[in-house]
C-alpha atoms as a PDB file:
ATOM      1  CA  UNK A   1     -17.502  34.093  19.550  1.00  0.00           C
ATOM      2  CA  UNK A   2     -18.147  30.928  20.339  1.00  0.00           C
ATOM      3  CA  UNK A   3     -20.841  29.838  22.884  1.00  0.00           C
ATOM      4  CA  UNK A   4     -18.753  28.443  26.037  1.00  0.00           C
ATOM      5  CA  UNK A   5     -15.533  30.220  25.175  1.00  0.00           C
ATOM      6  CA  UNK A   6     -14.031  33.042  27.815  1.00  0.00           C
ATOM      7  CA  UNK A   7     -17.252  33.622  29.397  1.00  0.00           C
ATOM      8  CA  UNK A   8     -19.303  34.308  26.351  1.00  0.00           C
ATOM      9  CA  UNK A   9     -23.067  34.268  26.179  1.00  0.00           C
ATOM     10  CA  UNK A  10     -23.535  34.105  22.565  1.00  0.00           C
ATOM     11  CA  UNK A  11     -25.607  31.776  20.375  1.00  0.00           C
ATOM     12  CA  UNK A  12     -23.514  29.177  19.355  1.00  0.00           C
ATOM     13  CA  UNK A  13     -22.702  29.448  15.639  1.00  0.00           C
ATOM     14  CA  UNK A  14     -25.734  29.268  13.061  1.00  0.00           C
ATOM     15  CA  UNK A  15     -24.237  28.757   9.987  1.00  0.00           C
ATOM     16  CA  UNK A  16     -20.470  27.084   9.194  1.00  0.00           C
ATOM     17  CA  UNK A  17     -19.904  29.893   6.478  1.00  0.00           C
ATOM     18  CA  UNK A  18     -18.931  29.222   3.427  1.00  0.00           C
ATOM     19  CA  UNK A  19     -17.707  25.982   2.714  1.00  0.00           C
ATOM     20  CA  UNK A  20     -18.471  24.300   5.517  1.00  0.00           C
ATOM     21  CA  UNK A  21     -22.443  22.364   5.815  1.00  0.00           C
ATOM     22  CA  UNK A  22     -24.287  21.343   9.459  1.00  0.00           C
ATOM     23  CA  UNK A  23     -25.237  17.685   8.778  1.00  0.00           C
ATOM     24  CA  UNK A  24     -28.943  17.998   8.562  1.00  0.00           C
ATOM     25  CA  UNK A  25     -29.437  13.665   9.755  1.00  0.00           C
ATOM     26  CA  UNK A  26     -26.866  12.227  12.537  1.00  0.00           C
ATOM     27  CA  UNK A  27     -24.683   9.133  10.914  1.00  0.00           C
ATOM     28  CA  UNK A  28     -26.684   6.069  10.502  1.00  0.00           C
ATOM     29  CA  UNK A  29     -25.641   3.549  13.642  1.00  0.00           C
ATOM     30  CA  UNK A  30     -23.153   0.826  13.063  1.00  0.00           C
ATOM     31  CA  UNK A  31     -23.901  -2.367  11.777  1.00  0.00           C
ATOM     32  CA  UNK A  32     -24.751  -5.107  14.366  1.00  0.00           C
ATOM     33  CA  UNK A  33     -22.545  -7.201  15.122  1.00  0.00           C
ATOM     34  CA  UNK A  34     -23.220 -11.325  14.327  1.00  0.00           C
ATOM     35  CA  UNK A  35     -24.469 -13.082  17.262  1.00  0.00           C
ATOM     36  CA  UNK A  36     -21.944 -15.938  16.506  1.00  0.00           C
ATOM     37  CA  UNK A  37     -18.536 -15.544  15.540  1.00  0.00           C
ATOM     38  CA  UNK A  38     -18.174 -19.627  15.126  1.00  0.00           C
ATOM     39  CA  UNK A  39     -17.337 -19.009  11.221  1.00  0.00           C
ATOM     40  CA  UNK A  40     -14.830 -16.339  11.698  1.00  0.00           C
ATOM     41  CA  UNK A  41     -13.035 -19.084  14.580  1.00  0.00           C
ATOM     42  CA  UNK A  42     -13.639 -22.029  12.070  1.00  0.00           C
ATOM     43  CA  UNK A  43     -11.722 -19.915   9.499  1.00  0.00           C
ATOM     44  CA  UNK A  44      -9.254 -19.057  11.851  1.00  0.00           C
ATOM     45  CA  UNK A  45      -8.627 -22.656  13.098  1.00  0.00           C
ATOM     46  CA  UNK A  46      -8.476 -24.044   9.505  1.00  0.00           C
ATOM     47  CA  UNK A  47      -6.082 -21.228   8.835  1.00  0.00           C
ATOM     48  CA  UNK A  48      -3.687 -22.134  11.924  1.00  0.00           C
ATOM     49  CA  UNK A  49      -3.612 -25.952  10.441  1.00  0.00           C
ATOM     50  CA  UNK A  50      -2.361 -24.722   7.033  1.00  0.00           C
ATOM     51  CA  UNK A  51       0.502 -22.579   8.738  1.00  0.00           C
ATOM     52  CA  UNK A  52       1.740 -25.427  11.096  1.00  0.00           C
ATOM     53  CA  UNK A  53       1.391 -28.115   7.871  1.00  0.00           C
ATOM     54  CA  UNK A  54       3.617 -25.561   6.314  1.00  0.00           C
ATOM     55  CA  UNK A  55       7.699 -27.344   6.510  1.00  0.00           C
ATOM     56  CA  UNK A  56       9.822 -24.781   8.601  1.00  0.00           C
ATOM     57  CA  UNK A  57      12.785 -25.376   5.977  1.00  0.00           C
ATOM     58  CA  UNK A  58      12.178 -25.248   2.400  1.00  0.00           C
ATOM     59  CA  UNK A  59      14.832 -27.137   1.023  1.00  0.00           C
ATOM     60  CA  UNK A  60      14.674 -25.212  -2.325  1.00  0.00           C
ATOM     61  CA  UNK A  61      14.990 -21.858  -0.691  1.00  0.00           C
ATOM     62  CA  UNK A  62      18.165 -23.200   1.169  1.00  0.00           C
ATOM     63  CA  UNK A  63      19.846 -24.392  -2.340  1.00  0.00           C
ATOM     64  CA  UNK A  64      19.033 -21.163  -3.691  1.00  0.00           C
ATOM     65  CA  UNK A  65      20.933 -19.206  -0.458  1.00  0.00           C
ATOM     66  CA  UNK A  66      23.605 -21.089  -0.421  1.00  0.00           C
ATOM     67  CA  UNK A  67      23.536 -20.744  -4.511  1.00  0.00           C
ATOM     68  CA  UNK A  68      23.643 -16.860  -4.226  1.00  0.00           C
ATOM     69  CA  UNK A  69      26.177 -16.881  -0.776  1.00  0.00           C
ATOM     70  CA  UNK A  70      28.857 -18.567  -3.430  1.00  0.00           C
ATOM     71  CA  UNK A  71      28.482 -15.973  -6.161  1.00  0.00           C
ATOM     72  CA  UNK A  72      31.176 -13.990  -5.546  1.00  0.00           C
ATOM     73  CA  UNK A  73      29.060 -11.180  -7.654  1.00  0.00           C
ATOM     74  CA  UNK A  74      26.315 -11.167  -4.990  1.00  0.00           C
ATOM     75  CA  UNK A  75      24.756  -9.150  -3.699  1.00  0.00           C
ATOM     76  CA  UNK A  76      25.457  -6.795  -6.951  1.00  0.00           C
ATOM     77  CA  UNK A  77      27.683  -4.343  -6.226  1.00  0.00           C
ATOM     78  CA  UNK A  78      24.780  -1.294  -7.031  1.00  0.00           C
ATOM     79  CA  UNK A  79      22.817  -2.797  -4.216  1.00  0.00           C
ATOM     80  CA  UNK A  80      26.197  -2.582  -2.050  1.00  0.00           C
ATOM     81  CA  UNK A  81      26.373   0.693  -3.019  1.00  0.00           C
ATOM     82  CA  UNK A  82      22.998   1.916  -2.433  1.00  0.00           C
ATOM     83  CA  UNK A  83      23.092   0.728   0.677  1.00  0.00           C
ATOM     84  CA  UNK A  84      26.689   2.016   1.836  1.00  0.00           C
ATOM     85  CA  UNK A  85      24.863   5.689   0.723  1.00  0.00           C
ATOM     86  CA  UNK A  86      21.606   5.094   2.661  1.00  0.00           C
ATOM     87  CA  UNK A  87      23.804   4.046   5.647  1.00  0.00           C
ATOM     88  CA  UNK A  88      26.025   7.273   5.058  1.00  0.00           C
ATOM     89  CA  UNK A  89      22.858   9.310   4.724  1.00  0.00           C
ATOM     90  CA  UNK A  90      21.436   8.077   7.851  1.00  0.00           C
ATOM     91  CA  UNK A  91      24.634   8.917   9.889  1.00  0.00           C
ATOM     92  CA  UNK A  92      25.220  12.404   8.512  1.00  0.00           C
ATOM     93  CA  UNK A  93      21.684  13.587  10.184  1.00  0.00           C
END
């Protein structure tokens, strides 16, 4: 038995067996952390700028919607499908 466990007074275990190893060292600390974090906010802040620069409609992407939406073939009808089934699938559970 274990050392601790329902009242025993046992040496804790020795060895692991086989298979299992003791680490002989403790894990090496973890790496210090940077006294300033001003280049991981400059990053950030140039980041943010790029985002809000971005246009919140993309014209193209909008002809190409409204390019699919009058297909009469889209979505294709194995995507329909595979859907319908996965829906199907889900409610039978």
């Amino acid at each position: 038995m274990i050392s601790g466990i329902s009242g025993s007074t046992t040496n804790p275990l020795q060895s692991g067996g086989p298979g299992v190893a003791r680490a002989s060292t403790p894990p090496p600390p973890p790496a210090p952390v940077a006294e300033s974090s001003a280049p991981v906010v400059t990053q950030q802040a140039t980041l943010t700028a790029q985002v809000v620069a971005q246009p919140t409609v993309r014209p193209e992407q909008v002809e190409r919607a409204k390019q699919l939406l009058s297909s009469p073939n889209y979505p294709p009808r194995a995507i329909v499908e595979a859907v319908a089934k996965l829906i199907s699938d889900s409610q039978a559970e």
